[in-house]
N, C-alpha and C. Protein backbone atom coordinates (compact mmCIF):
# COMPACT_ATOMS: atom_id res chain seq x y z
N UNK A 1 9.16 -22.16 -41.46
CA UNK A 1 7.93 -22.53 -42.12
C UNK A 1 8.27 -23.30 -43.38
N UNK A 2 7.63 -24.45 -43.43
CA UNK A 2 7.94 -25.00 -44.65
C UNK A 2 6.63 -24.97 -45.98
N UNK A 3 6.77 -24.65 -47.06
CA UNK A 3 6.30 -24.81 -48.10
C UNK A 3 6.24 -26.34 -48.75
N UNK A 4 5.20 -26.60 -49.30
CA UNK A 4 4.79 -27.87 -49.55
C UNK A 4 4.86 -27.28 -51.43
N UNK A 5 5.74 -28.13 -51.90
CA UNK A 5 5.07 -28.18 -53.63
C UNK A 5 3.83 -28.39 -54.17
N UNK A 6 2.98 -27.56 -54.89
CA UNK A 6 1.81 -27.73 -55.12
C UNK A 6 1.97 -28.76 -56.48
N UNK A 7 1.20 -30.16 -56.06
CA UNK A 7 1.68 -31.06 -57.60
C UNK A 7 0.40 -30.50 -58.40
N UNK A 8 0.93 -30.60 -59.89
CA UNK A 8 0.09 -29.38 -61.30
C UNK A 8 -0.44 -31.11 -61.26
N UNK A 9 -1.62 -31.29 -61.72
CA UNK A 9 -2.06 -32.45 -62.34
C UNK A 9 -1.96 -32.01 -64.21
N UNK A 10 -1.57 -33.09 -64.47
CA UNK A 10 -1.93 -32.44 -66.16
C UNK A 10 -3.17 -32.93 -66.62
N UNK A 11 -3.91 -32.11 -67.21
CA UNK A 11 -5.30 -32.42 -67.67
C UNK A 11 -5.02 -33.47 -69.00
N UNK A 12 -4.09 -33.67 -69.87
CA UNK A 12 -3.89 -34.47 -70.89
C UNK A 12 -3.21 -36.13 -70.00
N UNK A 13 -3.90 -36.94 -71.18
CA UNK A 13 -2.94 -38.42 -70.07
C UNK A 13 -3.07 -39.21 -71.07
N UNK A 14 -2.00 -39.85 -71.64
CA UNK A 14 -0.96 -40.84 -72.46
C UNK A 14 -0.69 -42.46 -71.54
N UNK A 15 -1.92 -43.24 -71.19
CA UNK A 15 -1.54 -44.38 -70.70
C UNK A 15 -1.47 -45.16 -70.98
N UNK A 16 0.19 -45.97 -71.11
CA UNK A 16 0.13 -47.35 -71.31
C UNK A 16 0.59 -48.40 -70.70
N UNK A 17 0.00 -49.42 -70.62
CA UNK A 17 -0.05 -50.73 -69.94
C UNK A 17 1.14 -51.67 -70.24
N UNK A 18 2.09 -51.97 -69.55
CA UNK A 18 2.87 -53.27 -70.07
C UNK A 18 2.39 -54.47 -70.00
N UNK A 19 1.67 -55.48 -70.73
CA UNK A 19 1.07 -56.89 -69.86
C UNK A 19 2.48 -57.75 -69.88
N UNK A 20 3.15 -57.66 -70.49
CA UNK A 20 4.90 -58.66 -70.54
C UNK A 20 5.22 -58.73 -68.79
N UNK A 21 5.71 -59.52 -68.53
CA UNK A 21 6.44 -59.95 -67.61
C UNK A 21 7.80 -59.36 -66.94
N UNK A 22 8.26 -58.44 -68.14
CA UNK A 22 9.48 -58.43 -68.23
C UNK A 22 9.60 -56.55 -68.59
N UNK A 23 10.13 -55.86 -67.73
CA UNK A 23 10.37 -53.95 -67.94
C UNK A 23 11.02 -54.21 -69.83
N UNK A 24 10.22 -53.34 -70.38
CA UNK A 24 10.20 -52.89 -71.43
C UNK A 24 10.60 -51.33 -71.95
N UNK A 25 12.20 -51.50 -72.61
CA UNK A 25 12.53 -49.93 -73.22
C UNK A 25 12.36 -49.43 -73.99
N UNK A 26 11.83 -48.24 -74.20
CA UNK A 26 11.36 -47.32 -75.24
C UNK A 26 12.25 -46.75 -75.41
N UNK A 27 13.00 -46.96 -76.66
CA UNK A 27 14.55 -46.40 -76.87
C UNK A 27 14.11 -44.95 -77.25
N UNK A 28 13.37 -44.91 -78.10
CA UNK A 28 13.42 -43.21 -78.64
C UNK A 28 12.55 -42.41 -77.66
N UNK A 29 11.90 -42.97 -76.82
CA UNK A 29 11.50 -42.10 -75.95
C UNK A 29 12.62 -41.97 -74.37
N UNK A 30 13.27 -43.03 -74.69
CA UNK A 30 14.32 -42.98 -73.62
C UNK A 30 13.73 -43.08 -72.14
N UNK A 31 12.71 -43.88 -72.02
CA UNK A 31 12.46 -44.66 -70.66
C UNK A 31 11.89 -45.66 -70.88
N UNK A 32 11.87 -46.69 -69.63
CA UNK A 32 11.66 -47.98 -69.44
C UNK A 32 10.34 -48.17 -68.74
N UNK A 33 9.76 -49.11 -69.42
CA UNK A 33 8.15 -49.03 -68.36
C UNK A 33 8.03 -50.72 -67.42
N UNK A 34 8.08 -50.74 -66.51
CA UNK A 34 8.03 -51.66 -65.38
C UNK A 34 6.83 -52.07 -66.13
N UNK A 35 7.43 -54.18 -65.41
CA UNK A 35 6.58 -55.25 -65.75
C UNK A 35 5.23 -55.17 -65.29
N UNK A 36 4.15 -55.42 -65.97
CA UNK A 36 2.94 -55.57 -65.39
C UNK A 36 2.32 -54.28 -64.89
N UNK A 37 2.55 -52.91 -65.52
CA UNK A 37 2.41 -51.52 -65.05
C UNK A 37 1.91 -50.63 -65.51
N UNK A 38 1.13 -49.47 -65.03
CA UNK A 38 0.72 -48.78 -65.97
C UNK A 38 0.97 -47.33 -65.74
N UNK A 39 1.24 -46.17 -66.67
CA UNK A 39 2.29 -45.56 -67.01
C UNK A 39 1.59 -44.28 -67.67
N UNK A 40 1.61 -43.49 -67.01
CA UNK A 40 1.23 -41.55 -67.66
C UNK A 40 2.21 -41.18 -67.99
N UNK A 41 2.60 -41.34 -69.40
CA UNK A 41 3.75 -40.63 -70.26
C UNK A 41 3.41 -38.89 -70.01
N UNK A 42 2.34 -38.36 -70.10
CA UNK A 42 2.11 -37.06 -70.31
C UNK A 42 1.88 -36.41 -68.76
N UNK A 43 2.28 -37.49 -67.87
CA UNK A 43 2.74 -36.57 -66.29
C UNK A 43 3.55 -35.78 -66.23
N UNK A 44 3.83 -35.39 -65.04
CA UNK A 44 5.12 -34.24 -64.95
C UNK A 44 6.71 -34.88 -64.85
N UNK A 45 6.47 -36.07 -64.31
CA UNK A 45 7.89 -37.19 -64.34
C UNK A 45 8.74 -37.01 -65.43
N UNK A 46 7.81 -37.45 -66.77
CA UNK A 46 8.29 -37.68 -67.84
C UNK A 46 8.89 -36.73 -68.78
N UNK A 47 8.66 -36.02 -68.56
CA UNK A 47 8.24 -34.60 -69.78
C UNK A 47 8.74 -35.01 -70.93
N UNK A 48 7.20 -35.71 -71.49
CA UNK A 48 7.32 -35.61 -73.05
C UNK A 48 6.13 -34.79 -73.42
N UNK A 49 6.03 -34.52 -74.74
CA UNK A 49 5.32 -34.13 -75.42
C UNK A 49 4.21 -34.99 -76.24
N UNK A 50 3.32 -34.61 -76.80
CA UNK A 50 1.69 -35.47 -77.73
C UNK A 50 2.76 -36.13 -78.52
N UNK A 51 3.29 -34.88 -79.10
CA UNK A 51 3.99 -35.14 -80.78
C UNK A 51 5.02 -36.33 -80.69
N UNK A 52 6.11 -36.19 -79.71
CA UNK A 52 6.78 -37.43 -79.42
C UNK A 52 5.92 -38.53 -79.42
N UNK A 53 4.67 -38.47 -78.48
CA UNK A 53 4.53 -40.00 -78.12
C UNK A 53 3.67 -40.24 -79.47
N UNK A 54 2.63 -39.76 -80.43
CA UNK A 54 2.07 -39.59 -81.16
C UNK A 54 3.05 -40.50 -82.56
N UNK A 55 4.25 -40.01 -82.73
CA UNK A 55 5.35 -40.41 -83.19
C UNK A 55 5.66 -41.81 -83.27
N UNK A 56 5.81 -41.68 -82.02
CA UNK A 56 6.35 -43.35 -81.53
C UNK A 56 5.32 -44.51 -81.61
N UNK A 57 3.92 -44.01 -81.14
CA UNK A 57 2.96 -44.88 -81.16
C UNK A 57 2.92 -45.08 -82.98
N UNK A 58 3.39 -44.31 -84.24
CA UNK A 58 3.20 -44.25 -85.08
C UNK A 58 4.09 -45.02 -86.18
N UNK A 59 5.09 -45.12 -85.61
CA UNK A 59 6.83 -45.86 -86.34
C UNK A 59 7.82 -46.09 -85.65
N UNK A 60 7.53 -45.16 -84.40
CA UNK A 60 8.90 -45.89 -83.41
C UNK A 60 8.79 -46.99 -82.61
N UNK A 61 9.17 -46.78 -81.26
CA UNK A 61 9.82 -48.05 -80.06
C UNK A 61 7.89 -48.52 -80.25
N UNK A 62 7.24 -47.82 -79.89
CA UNK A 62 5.67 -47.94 -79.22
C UNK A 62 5.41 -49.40 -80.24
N UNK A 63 5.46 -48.44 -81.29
CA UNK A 63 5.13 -49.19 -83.02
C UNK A 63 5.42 -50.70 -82.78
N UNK A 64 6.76 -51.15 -82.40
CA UNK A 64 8.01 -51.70 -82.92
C UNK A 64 7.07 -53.21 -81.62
N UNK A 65 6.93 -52.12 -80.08
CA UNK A 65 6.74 -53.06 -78.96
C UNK A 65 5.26 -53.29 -79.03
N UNK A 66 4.43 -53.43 -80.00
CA UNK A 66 3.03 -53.35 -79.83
C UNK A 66 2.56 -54.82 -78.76
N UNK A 67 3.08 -55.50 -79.24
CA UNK A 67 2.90 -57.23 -78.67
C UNK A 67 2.65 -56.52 -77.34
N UNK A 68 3.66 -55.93 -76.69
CA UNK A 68 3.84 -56.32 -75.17
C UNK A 68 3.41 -54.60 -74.67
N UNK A 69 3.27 -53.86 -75.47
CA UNK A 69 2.56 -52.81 -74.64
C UNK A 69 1.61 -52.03 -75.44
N UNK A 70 0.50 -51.46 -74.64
CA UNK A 70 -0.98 -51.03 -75.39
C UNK A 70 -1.00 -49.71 -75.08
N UNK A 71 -1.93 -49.56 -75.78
CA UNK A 71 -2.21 -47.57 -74.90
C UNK A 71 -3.69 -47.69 -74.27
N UNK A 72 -4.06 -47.59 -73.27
CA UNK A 72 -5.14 -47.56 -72.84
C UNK A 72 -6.03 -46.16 -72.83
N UNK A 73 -7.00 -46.58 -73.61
CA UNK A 73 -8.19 -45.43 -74.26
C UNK A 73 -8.43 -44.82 -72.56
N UNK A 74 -8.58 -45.54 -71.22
CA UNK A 74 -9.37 -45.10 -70.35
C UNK A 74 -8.42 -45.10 -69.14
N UNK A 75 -8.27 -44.26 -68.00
CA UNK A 75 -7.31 -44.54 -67.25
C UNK A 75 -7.64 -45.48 -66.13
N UNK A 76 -6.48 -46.27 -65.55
CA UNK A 76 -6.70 -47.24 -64.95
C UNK A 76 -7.89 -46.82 -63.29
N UNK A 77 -8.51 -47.53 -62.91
CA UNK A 77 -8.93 -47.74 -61.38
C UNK A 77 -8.11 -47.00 -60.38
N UNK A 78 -8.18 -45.87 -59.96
CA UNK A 78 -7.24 -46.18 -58.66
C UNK A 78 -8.18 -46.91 -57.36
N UNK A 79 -7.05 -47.57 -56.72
CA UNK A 79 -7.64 -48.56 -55.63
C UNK A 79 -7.44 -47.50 -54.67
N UNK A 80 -9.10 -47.89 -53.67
CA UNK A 80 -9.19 -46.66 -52.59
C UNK A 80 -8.07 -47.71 -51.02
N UNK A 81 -7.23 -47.26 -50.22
CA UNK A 81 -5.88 -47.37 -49.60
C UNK A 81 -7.47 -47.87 -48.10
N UNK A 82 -7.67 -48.78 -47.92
CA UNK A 82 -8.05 -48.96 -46.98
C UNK A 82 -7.75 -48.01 -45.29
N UNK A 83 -8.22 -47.17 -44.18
CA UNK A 83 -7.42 -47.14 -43.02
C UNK A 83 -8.04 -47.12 -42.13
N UNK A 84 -7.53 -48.10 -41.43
CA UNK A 84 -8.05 -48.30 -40.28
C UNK A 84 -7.65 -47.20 -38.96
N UNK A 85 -8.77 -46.87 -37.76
CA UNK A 85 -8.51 -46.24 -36.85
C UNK A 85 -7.39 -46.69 -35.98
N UNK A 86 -6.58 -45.24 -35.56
CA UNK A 86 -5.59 -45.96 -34.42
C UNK A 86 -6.17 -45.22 -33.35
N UNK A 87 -6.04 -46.07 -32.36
CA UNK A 87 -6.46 -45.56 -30.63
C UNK A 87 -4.82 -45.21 -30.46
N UNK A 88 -4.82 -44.10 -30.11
CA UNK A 88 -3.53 -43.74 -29.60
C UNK A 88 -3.37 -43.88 -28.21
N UNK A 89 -4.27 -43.91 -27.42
CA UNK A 89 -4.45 -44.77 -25.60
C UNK A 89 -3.96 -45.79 -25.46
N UNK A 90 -4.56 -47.04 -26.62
CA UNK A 90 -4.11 -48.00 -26.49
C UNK A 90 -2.91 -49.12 -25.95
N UNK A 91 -2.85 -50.08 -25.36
CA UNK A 91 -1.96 -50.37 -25.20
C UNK A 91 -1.46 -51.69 -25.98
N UNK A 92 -0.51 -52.03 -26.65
CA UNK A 92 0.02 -52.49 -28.01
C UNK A 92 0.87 -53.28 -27.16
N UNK A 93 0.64 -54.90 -27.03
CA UNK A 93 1.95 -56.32 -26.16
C UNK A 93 2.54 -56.04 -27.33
N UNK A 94 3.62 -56.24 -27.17
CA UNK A 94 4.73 -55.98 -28.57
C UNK A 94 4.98 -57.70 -29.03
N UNK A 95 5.22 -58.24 -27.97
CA UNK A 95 5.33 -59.72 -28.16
C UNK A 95 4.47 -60.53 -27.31
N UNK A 96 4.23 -61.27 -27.77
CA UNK A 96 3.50 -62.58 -27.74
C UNK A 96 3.36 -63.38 -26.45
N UNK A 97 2.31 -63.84 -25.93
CA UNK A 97 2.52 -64.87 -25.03
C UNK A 97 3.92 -65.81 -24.96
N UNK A 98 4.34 -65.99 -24.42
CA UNK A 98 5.60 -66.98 -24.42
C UNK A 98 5.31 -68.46 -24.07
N UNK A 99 6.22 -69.17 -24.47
CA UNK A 99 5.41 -70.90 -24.38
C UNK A 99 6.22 -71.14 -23.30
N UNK A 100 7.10 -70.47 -22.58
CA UNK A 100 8.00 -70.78 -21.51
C UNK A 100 6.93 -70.26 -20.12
N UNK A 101 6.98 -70.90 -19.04
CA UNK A 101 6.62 -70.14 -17.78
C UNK A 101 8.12 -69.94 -16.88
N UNK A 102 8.04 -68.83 -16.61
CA UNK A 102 9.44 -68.44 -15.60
C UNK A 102 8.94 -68.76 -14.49
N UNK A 103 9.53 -69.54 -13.37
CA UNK A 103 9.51 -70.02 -12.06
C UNK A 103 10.51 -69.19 -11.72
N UNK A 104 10.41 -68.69 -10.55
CA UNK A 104 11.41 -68.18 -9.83
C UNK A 104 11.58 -68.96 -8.24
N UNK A 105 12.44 -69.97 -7.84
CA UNK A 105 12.51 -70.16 -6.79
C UNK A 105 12.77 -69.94 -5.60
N UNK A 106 12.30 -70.21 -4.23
CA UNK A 106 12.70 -69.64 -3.25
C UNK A 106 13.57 -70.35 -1.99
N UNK A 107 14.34 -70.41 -2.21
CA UNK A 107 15.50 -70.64 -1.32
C UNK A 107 15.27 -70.56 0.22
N UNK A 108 15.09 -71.21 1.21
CA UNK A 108 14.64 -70.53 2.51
C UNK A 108 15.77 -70.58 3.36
N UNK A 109 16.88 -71.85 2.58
CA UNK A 109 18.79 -71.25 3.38
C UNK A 109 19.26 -70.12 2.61
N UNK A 110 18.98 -69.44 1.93
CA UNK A 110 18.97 -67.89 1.41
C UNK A 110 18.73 -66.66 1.96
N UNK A 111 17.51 -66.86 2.32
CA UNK A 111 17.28 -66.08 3.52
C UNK A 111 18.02 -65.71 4.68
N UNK A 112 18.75 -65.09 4.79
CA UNK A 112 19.41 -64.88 5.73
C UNK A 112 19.19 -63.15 6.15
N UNK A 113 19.18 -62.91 7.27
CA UNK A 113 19.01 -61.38 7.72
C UNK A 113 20.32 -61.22 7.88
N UNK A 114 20.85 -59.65 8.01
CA UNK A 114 21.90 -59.05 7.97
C UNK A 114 23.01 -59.44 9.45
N UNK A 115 21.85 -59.48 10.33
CA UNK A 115 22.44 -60.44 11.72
C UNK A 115 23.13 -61.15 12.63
N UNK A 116 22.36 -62.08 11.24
CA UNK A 116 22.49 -63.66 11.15
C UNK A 116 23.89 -63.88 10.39
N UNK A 117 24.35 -63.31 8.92
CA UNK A 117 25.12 -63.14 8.46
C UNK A 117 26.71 -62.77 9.35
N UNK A 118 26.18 -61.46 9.81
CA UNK A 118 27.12 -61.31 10.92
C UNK A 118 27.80 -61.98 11.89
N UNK A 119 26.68 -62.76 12.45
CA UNK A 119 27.00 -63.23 13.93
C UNK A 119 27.96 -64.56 12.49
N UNK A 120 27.59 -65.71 12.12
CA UNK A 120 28.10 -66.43 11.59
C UNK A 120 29.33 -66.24 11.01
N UNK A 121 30.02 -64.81 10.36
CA UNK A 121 31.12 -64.29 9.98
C UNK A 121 31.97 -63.98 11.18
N UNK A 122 31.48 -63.51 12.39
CA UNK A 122 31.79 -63.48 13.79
C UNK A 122 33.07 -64.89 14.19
N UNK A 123 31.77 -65.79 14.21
CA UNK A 123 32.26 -67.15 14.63
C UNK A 123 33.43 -67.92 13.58
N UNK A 124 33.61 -67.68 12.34
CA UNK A 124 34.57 -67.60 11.30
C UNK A 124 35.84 -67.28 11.88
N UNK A 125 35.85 -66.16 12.02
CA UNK A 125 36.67 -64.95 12.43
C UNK A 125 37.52 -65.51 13.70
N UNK A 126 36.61 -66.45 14.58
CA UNK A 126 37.36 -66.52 15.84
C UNK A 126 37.65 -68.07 15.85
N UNK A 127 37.41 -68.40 14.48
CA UNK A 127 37.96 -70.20 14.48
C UNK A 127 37.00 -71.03 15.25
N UNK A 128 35.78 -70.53 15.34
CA UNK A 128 34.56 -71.35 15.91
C UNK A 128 33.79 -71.60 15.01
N UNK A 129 33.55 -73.13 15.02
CA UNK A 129 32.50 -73.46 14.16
C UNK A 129 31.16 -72.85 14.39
N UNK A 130 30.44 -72.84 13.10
CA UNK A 130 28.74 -72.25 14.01
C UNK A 130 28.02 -73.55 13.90
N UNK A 131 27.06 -73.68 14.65
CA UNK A 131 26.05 -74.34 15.10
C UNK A 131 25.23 -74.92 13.91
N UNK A 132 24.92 -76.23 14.02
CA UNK A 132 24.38 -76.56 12.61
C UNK A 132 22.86 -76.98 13.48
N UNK A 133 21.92 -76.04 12.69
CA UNK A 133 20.36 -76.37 13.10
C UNK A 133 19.82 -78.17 12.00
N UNK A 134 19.09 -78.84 12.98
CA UNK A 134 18.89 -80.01 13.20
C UNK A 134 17.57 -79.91 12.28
């Protein structure tokens, strides 16, 4: 039986936005926040504290990077994950029509019955030519 981790949501949330282009380090908080991103310092990932970030937003890295990162009063949108139904019956062409048509040709001196084969290996055998049909 497996146990699933119950994730704690934290009721407190510390979000800030990078708009820079470019991952931005928060030396005294000692992590980096990805370009164009937005970021719950006060999740369970992080484990910081108010007072740290309170700090920083006050004289440290936060202070220092104001240009390129904000604290957002409100938390971002989450976008609802679109999903579409799967028919599990279904049957799924994996590939594509092909622009080729396969011909398979039919040979009618190919044809030969097991016989026919014989008798002609026969006549081989005894230094007789076989019969050439007209």
């Amino acid at each position: 039986m497996r146990f699933k981790r119950k994730e704690i949501k934290s009721e407190k949330e510390f979000w800030l936005i990078n708009i820079s282009n470019k991952n931005v380090t928060i030396a005294d908080l000692n992590i980096s926040i990805p370009a164009n991103s937005n970021v719950n310092l006060l999740s369970n990932h992080y484990h910081l504290t108010e007072e740290q970030l309170e700090k920083s937003l006050a004289c440290g890295s936060l202070y220092s990077k104001r240009d390129k990162i904000y604290k957002r009063a409100v938390p971002p949108a989450e976008l609802k994950k679109e999903q579409t139904a799967i028919d599990r019956e279904a049957v799924l062409n994996k590939h594509g029509k092909s622009i080729y048509e396969i011909v398979i040709p039919k040979y009618e001196e190919l044809e030969v019955t097991d016989d026919q084969l014989a008798e002609q290996n026969a006549d081989l055998e005894l230094g007789v030519e076989p019969e050439k049909k007209k």
